[in-house]
N, C-alpha and C. Protein backbone atom coordinates (compact mmCIF):
# COMPACT_ATOMS: atom_id res chain seq x y z
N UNK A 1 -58.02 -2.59 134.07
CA UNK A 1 -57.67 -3.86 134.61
C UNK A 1 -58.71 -4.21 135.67
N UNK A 2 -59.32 -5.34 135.68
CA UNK A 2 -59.95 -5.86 136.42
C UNK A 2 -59.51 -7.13 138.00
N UNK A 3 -59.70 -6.67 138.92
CA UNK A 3 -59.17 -7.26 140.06
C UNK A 3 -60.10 -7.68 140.70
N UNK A 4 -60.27 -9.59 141.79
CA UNK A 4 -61.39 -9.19 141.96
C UNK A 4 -60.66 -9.44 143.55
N UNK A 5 -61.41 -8.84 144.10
CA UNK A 5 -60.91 -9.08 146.04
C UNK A 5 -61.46 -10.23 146.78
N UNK A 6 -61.29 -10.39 148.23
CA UNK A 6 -61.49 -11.61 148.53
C UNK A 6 -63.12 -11.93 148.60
N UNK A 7 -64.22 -10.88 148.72
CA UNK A 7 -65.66 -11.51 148.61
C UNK A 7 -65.92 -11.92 146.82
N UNK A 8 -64.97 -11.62 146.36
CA UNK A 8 -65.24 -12.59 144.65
C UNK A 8 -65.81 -11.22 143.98
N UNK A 9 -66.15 -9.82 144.73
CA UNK A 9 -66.52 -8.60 143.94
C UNK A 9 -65.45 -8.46 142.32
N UNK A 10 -65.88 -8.02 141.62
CA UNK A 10 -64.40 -7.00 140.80
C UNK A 10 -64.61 -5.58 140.89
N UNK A 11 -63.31 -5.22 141.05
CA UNK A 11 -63.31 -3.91 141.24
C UNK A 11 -61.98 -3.27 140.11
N UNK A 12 -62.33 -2.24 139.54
CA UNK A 12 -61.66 -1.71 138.33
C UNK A 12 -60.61 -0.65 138.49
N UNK A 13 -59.32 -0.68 138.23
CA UNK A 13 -58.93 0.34 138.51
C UNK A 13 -58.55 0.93 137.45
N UNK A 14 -58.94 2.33 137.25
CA UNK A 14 -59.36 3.61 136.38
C UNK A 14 -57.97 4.11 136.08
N UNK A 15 -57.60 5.49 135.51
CA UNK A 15 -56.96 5.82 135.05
C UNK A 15 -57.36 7.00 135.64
N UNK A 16 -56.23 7.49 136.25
CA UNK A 16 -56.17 8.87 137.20
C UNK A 16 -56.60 10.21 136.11
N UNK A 17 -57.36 11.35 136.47
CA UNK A 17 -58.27 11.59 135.45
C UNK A 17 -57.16 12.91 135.32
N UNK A 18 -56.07 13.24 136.06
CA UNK A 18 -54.70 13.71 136.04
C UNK A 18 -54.19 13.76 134.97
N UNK A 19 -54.45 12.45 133.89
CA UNK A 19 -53.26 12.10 133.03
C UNK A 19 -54.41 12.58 131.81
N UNK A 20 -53.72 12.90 130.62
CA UNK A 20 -54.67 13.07 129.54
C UNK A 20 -53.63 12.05 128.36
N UNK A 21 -53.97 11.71 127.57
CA UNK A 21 -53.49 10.86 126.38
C UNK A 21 -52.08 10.44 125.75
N UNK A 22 -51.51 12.21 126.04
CA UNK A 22 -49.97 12.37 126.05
C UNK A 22 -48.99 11.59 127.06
N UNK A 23 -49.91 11.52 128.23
CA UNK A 23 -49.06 10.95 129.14
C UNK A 23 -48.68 11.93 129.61
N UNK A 24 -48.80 13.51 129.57
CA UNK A 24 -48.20 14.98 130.57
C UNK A 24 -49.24 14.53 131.75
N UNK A 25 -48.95 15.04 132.81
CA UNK A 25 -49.62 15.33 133.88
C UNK A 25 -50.38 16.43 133.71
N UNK A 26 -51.30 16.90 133.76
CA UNK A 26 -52.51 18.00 133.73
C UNK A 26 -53.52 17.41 134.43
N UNK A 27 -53.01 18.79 135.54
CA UNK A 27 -54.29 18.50 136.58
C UNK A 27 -55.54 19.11 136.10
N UNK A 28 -56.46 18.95 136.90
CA UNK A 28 -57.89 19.73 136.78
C UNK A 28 -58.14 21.04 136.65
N UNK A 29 -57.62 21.59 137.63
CA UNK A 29 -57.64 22.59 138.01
C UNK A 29 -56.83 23.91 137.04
N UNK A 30 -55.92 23.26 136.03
CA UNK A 30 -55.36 23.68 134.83
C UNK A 30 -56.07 23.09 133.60
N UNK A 31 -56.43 22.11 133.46
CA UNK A 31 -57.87 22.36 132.40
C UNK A 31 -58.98 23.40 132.39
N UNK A 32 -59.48 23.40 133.46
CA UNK A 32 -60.47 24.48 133.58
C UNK A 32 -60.29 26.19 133.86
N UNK A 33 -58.56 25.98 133.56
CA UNK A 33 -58.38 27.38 133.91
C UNK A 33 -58.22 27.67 132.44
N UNK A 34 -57.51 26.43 131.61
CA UNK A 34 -57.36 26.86 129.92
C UNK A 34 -58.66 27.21 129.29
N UNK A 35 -59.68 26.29 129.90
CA UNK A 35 -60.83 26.54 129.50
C UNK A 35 -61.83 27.91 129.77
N UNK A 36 -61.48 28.45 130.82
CA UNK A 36 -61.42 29.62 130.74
C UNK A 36 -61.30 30.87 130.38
N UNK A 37 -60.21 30.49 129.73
CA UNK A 37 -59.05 31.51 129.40
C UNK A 37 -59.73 31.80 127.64
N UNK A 38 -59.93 30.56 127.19
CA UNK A 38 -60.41 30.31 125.56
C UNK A 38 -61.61 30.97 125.71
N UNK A 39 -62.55 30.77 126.54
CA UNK A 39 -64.22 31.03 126.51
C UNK A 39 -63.70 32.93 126.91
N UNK A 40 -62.95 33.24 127.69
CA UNK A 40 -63.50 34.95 127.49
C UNK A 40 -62.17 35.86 126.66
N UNK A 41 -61.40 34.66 126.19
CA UNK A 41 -60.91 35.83 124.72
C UNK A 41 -61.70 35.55 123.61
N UNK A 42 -62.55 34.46 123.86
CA UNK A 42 -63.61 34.45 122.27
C UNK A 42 -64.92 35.60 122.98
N UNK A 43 -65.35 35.72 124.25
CA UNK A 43 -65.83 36.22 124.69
C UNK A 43 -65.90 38.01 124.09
N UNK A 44 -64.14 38.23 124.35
CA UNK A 44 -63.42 39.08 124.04
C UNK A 44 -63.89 39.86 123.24
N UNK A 45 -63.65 38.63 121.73
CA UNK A 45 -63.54 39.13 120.25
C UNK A 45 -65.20 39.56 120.47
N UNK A 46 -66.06 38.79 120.66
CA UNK A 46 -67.50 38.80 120.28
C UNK A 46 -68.01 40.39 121.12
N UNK A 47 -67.56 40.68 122.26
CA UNK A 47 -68.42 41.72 123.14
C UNK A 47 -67.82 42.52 122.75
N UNK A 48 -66.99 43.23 121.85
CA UNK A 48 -66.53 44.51 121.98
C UNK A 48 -67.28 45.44 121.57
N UNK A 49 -67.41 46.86 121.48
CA UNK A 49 -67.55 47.76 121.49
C UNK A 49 -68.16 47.54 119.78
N UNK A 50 -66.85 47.86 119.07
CA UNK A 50 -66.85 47.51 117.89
C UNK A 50 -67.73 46.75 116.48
N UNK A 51 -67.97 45.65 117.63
CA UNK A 51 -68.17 44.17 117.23
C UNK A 51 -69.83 44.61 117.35
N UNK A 52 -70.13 45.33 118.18
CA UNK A 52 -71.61 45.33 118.34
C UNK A 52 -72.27 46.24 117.51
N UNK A 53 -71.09 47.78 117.10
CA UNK A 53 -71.64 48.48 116.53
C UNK A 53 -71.76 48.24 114.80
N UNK A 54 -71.10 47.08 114.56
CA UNK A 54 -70.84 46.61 113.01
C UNK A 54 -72.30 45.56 112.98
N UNK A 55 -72.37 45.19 113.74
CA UNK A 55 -73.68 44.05 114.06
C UNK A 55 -75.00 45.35 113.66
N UNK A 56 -75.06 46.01 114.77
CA UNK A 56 -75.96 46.86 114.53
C UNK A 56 -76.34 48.00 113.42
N UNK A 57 -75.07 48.27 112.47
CA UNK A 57 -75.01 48.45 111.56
C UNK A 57 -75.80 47.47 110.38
N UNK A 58 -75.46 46.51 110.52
CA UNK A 58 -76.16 45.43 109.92
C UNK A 58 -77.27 45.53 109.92
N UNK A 59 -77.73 45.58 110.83
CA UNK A 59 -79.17 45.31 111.10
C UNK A 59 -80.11 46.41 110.83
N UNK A 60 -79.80 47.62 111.10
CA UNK A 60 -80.15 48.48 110.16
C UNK A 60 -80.16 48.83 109.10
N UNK A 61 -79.13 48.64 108.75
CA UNK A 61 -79.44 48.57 106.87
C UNK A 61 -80.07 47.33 105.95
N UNK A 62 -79.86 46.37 106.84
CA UNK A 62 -81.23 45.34 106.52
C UNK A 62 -82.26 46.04 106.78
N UNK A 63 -82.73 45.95 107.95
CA UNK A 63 -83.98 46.91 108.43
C UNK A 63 -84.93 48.08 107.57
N UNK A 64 -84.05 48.95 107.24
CA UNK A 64 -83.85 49.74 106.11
C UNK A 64 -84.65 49.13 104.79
N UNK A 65 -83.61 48.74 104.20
CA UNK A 65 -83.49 48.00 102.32
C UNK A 65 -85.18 47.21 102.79
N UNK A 66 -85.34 46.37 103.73
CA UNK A 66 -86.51 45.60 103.92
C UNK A 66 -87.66 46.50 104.18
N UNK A 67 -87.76 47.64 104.66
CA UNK A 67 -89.02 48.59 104.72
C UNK A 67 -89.23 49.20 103.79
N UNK A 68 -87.82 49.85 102.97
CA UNK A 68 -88.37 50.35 101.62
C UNK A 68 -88.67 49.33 100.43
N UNK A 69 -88.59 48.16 100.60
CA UNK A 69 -88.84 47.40 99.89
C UNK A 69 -90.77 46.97 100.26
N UNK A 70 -91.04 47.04 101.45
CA UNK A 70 -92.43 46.68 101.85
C UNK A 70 -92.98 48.20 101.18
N UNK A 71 -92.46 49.22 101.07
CA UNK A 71 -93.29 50.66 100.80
C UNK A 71 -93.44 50.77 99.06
N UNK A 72 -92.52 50.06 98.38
CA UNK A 72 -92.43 49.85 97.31
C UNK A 72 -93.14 48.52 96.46
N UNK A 73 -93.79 47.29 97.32
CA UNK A 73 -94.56 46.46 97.03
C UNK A 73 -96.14 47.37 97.41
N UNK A 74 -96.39 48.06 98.27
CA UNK A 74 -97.15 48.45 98.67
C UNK A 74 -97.85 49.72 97.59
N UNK A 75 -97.00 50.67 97.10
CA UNK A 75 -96.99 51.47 95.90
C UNK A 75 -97.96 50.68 94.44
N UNK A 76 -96.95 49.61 94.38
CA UNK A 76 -97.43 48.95 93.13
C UNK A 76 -98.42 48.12 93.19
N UNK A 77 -99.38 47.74 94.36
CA UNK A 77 -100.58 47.03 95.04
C UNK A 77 -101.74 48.22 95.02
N UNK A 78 -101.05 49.58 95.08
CA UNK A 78 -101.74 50.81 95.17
C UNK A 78 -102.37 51.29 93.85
N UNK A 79 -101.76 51.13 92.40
CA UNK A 79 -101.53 51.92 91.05
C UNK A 79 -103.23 51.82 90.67
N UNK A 80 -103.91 50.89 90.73
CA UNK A 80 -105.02 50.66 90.67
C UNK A 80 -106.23 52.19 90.80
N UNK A 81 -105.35 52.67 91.85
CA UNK A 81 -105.87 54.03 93.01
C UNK A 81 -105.86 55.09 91.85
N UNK A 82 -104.69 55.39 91.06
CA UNK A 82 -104.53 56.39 90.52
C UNK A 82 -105.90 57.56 89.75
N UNK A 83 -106.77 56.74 89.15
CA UNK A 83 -107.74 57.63 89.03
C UNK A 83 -108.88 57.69 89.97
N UNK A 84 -108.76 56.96 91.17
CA UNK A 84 -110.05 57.50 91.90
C UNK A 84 -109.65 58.25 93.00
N UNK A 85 -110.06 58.62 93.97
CA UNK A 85 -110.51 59.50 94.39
C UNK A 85 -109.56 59.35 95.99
N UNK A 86 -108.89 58.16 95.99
CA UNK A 86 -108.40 57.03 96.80
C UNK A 86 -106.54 57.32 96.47
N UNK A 87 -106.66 58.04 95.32
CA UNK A 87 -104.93 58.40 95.43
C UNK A 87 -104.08 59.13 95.70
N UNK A 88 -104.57 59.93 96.57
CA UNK A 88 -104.14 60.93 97.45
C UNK A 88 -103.65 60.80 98.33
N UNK A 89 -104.85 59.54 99.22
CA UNK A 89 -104.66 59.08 100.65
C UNK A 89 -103.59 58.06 100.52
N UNK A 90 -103.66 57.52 99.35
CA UNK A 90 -102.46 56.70 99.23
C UNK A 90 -100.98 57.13 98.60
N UNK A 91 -101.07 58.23 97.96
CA UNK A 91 -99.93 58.88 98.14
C UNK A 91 -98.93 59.69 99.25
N UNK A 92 -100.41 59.81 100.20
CA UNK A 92 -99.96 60.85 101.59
C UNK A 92 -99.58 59.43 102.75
N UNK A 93 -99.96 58.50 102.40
CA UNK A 93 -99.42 57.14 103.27
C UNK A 93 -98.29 56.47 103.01
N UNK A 94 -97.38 56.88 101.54
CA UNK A 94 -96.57 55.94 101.06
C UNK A 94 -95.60 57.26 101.35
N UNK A 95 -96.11 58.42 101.55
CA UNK A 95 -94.93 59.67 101.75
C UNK A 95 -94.74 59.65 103.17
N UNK A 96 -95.47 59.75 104.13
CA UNK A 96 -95.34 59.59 105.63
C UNK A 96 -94.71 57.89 105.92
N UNK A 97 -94.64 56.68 105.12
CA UNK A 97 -94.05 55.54 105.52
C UNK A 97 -92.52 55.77 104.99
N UNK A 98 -92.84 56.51 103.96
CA UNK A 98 -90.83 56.31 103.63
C UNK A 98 -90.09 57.64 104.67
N UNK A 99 -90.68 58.64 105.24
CA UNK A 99 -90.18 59.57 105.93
C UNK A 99 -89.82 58.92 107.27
N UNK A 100 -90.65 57.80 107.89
CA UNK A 100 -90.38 57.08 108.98
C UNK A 100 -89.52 56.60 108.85
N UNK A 101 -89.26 55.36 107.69
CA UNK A 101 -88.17 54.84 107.54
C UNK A 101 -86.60 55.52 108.15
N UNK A 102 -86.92 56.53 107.06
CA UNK A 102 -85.35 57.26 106.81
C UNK A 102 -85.31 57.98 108.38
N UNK A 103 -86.51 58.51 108.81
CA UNK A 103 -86.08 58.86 110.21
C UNK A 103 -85.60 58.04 111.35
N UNK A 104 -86.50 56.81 111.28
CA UNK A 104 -86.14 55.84 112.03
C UNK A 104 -84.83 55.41 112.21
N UNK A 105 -84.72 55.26 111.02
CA UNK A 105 -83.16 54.29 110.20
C UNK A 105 -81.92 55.15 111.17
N UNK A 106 -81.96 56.84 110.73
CA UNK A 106 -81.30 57.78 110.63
C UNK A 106 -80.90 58.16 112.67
N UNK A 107 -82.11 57.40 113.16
CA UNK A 107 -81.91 58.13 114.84
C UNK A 107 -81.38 56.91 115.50
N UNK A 108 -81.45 55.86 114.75
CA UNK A 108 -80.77 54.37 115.22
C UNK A 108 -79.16 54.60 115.05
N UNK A 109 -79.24 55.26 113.86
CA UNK A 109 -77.63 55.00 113.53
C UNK A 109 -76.91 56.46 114.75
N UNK A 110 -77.62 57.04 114.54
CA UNK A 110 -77.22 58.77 115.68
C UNK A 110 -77.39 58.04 117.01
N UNK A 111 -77.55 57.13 117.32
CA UNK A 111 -77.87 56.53 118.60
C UNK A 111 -76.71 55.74 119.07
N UNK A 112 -76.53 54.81 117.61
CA UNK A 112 -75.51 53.95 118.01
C UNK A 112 -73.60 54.44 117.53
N UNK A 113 -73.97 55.82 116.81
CA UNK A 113 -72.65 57.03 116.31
C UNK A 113 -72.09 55.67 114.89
N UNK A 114 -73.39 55.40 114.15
CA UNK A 114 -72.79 55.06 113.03
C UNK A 114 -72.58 56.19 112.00
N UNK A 115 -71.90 56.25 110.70
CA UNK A 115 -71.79 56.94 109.78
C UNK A 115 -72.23 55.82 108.89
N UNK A 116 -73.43 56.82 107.63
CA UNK A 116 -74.26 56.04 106.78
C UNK A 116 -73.24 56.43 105.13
């Protein structure tokens, strides 16, 4: 509603920021406490213990499947090697990359007390 006073200004009067749509009274200070309350039980669900070690699980066995997959493009980029003199070194490189892997993989999961 618009009112105007005696210098001819208008001046508006608002809707008390108290009231929300329903017409309940809800103050401020109980909005932002609900809001609260929502942000650290989702907080909750997301930080647990649990929640991180299933994540990290994840990510290792991606991690994983994706390196033996680079050691196995790498093999078949190699076959070329087989009769020269060159397939040794590339057999002793594709045996020391998959031993990393599995070690790597293997001290992540002993780190984080997954079972593979």
């Amino acid at each position: 509603m618009v009112k105007l006073d005696g210098s001819g200004k208008s001046s508006r009067k608002t809707k008390s920021p108290e009231r929300d749509l329903g017409g309940d009274n809800v103050t401020e200070k109980e909005t932002r406490e609900g809001v609260f309350e929502a942000f650290s039980k989702m907080g909750e669900s997301f930080l647990n213990l649990e929640s991180a070690k299933k994540a990290a699980a994840w990510y290792i066995d991606n991690s994983e499947k994706l390196a033996k997959q680079a050691i196995e493009l790498q093999e078949k980029a190699t076959t070329w090697a087989k009769e020269t003199p060159f397939a040794s070194l590339f057999e002793t490189q594709t045996s020391i990359a998959r031993k990393f892997v599995e070690r790597s993989a293997n001290a992540a999961r002993d780190l984080w007390q997954i079972q593979h």
